[in-house]
C-alpha atoms as a PDB file:
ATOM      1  CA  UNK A   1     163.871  78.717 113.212  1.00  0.00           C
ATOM      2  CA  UNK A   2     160.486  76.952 114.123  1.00  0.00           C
ATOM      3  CA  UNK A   3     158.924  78.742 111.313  1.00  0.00           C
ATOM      4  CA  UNK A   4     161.310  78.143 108.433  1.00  0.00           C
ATOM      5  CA  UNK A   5     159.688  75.723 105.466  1.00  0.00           C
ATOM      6  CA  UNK A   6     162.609  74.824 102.987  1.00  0.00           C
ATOM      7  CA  UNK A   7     164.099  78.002 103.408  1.00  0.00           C
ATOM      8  CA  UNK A   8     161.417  80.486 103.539  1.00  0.00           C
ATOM      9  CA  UNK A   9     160.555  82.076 106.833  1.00  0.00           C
ATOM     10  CA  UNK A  10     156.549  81.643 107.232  1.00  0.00           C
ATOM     11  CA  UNK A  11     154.412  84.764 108.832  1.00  0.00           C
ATOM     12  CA  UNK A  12     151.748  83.158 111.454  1.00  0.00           C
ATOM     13  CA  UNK A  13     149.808  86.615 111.382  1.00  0.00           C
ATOM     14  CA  UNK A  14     149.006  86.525 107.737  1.00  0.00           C
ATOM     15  CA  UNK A  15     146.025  86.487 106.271  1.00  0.00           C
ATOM     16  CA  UNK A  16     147.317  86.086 102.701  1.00  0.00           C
ATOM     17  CA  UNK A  17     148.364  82.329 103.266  1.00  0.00           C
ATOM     18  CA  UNK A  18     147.741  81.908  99.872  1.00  0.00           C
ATOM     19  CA  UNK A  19     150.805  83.665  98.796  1.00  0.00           C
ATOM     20  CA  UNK A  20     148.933  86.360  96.867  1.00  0.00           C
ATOM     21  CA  UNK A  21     148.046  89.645  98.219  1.00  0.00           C
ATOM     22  CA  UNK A  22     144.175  90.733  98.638  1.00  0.00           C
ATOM     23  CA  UNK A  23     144.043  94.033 100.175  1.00  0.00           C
ATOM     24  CA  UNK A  24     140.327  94.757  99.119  1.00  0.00           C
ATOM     25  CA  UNK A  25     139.424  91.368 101.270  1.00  0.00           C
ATOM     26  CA  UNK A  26     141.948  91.919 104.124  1.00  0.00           C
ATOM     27  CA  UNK A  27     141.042  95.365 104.452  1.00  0.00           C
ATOM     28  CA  UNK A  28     136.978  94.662 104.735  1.00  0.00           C
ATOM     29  CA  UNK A  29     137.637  91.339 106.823  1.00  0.00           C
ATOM     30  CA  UNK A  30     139.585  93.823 109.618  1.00  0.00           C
ATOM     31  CA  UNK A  31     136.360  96.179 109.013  1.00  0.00           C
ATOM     32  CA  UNK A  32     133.838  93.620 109.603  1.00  0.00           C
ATOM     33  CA  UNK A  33     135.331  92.316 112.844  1.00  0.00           C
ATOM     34  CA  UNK A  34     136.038  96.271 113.990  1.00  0.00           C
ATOM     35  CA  UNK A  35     132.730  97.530 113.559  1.00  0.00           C
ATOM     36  CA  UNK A  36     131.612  93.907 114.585  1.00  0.00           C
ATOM     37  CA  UNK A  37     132.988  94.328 117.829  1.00  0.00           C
ATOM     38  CA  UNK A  38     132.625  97.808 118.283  1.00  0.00           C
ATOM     39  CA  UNK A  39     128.412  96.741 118.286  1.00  0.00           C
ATOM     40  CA  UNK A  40     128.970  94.195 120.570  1.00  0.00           C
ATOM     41  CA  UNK A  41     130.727  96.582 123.198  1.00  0.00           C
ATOM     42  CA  UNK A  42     128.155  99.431 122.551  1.00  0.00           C
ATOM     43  CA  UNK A  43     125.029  97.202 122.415  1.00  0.00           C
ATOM     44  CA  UNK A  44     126.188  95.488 125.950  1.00  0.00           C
ATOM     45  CA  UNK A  45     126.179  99.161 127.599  1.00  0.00           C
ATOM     46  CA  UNK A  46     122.821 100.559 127.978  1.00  0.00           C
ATOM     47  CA  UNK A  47     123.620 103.614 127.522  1.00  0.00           C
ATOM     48  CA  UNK A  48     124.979 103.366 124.183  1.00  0.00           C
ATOM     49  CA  UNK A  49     122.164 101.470 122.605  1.00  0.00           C
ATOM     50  CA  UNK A  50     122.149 103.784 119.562  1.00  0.00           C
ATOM     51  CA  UNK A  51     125.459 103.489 118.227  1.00  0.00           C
ATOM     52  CA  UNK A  52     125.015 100.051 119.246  1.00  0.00           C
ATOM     53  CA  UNK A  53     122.330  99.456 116.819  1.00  0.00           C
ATOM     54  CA  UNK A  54     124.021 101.472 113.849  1.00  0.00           C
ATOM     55  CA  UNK A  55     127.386  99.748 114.362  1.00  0.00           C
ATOM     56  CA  UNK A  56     125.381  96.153 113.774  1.00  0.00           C
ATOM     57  CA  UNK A  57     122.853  97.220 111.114  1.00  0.00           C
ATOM     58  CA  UNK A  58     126.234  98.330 109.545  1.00  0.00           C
ATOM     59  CA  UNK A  59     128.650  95.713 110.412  1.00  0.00           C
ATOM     60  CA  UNK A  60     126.166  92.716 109.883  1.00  0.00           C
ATOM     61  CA  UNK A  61     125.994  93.452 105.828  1.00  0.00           C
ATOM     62  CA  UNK A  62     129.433  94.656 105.685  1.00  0.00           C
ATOM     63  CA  UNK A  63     130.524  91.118 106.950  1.00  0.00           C
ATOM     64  CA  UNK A  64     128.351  89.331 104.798  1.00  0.00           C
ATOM     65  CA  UNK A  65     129.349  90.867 101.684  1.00  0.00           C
ATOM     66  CA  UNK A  66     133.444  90.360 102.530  1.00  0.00           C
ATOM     67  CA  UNK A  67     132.547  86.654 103.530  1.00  0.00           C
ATOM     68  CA  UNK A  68     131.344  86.532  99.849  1.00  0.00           C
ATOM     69  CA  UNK A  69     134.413  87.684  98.557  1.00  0.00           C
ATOM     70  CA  UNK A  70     136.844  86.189 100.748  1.00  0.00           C
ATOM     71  CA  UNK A  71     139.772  84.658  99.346  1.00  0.00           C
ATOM     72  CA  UNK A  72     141.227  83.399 102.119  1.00  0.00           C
ATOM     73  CA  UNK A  73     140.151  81.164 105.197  1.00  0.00           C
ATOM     74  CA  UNK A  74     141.681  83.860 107.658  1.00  0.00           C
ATOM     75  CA  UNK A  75     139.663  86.450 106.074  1.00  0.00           C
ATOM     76  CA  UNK A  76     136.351  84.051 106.523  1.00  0.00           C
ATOM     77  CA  UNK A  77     137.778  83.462 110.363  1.00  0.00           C
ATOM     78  CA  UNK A  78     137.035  87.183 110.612  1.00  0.00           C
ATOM     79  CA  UNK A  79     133.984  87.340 108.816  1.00  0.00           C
ATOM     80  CA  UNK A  80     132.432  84.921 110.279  1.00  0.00           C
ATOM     81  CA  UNK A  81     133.152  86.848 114.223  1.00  0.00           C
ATOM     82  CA  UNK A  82     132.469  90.022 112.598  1.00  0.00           C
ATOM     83  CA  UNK A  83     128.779  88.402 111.356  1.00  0.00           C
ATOM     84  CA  UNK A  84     127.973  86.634 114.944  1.00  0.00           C
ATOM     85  CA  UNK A  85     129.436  90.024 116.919  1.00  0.00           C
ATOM     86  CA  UNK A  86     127.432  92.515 114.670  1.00  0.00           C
ATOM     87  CA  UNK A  87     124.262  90.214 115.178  1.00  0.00           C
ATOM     88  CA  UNK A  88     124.600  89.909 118.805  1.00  0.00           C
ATOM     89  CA  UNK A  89     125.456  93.632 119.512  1.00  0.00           C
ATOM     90  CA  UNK A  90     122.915  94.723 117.402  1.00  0.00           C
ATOM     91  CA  UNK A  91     120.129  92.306 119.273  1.00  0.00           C
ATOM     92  CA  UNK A  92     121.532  93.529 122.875  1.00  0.00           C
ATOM     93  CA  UNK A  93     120.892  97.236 121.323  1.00  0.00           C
ATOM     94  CA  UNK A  94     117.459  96.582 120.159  1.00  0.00           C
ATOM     95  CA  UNK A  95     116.478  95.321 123.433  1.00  0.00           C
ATOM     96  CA  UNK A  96     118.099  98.243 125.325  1.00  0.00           C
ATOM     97  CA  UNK A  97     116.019 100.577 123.177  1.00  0.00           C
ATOM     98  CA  UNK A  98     117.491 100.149 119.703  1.00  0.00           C
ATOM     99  CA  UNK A  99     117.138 103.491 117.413  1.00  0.00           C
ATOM    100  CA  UNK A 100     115.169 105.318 120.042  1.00  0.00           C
ATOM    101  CA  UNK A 101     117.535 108.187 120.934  1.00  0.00           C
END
């Protein structure tokens, strides 16, 4: 096997590579690039501008506060998109009309 180090099969789509399980920090790392991506999407349509603009005021924080408690540097790989996504999507919502309804 490609993946076997001294006889232990290695998982490439991990983000415990540590050995240790965090499932506090893996579960708000997959949150933070969800909701981080989910802003981008809706703050690129127009027509979605306000759920565009909650999804980053929500996901920006979210990601910053999991990038502090990160254990990992898979979970901080997520973070970090789910930080510039949230930002971006949120600044594509404000200027399609932000919180205006």
């Amino acid at each position: 096997m490609p993946h076997e180090v001294a006889g232990k099969r290695r998982s490439t789509l991990s983000l415990n590579t540590d050995g240790e399980r965090h499932p506090v920090e893996n579960s708000l790392a997959v949150a933070a690039i969800t909701i981080g991506l989910l802003a981008l999407v809706l703050g690129f349509i127009p027509d979605t501008h306000f759920f565009g603009a909650i999804a980053g005021v929500i996901g920006l924080p979210l990601a910053l506060y999991s990038q502090m408690i990160s254990a990992t540097t898979g979970e901080r790989w997520l973070n970090v998109i789910g930080m510039i996504a949230s930002f971006v999507g949120a600044a594509f919502a404000l200027r399609h009309g932000g919180f205006n309804p």
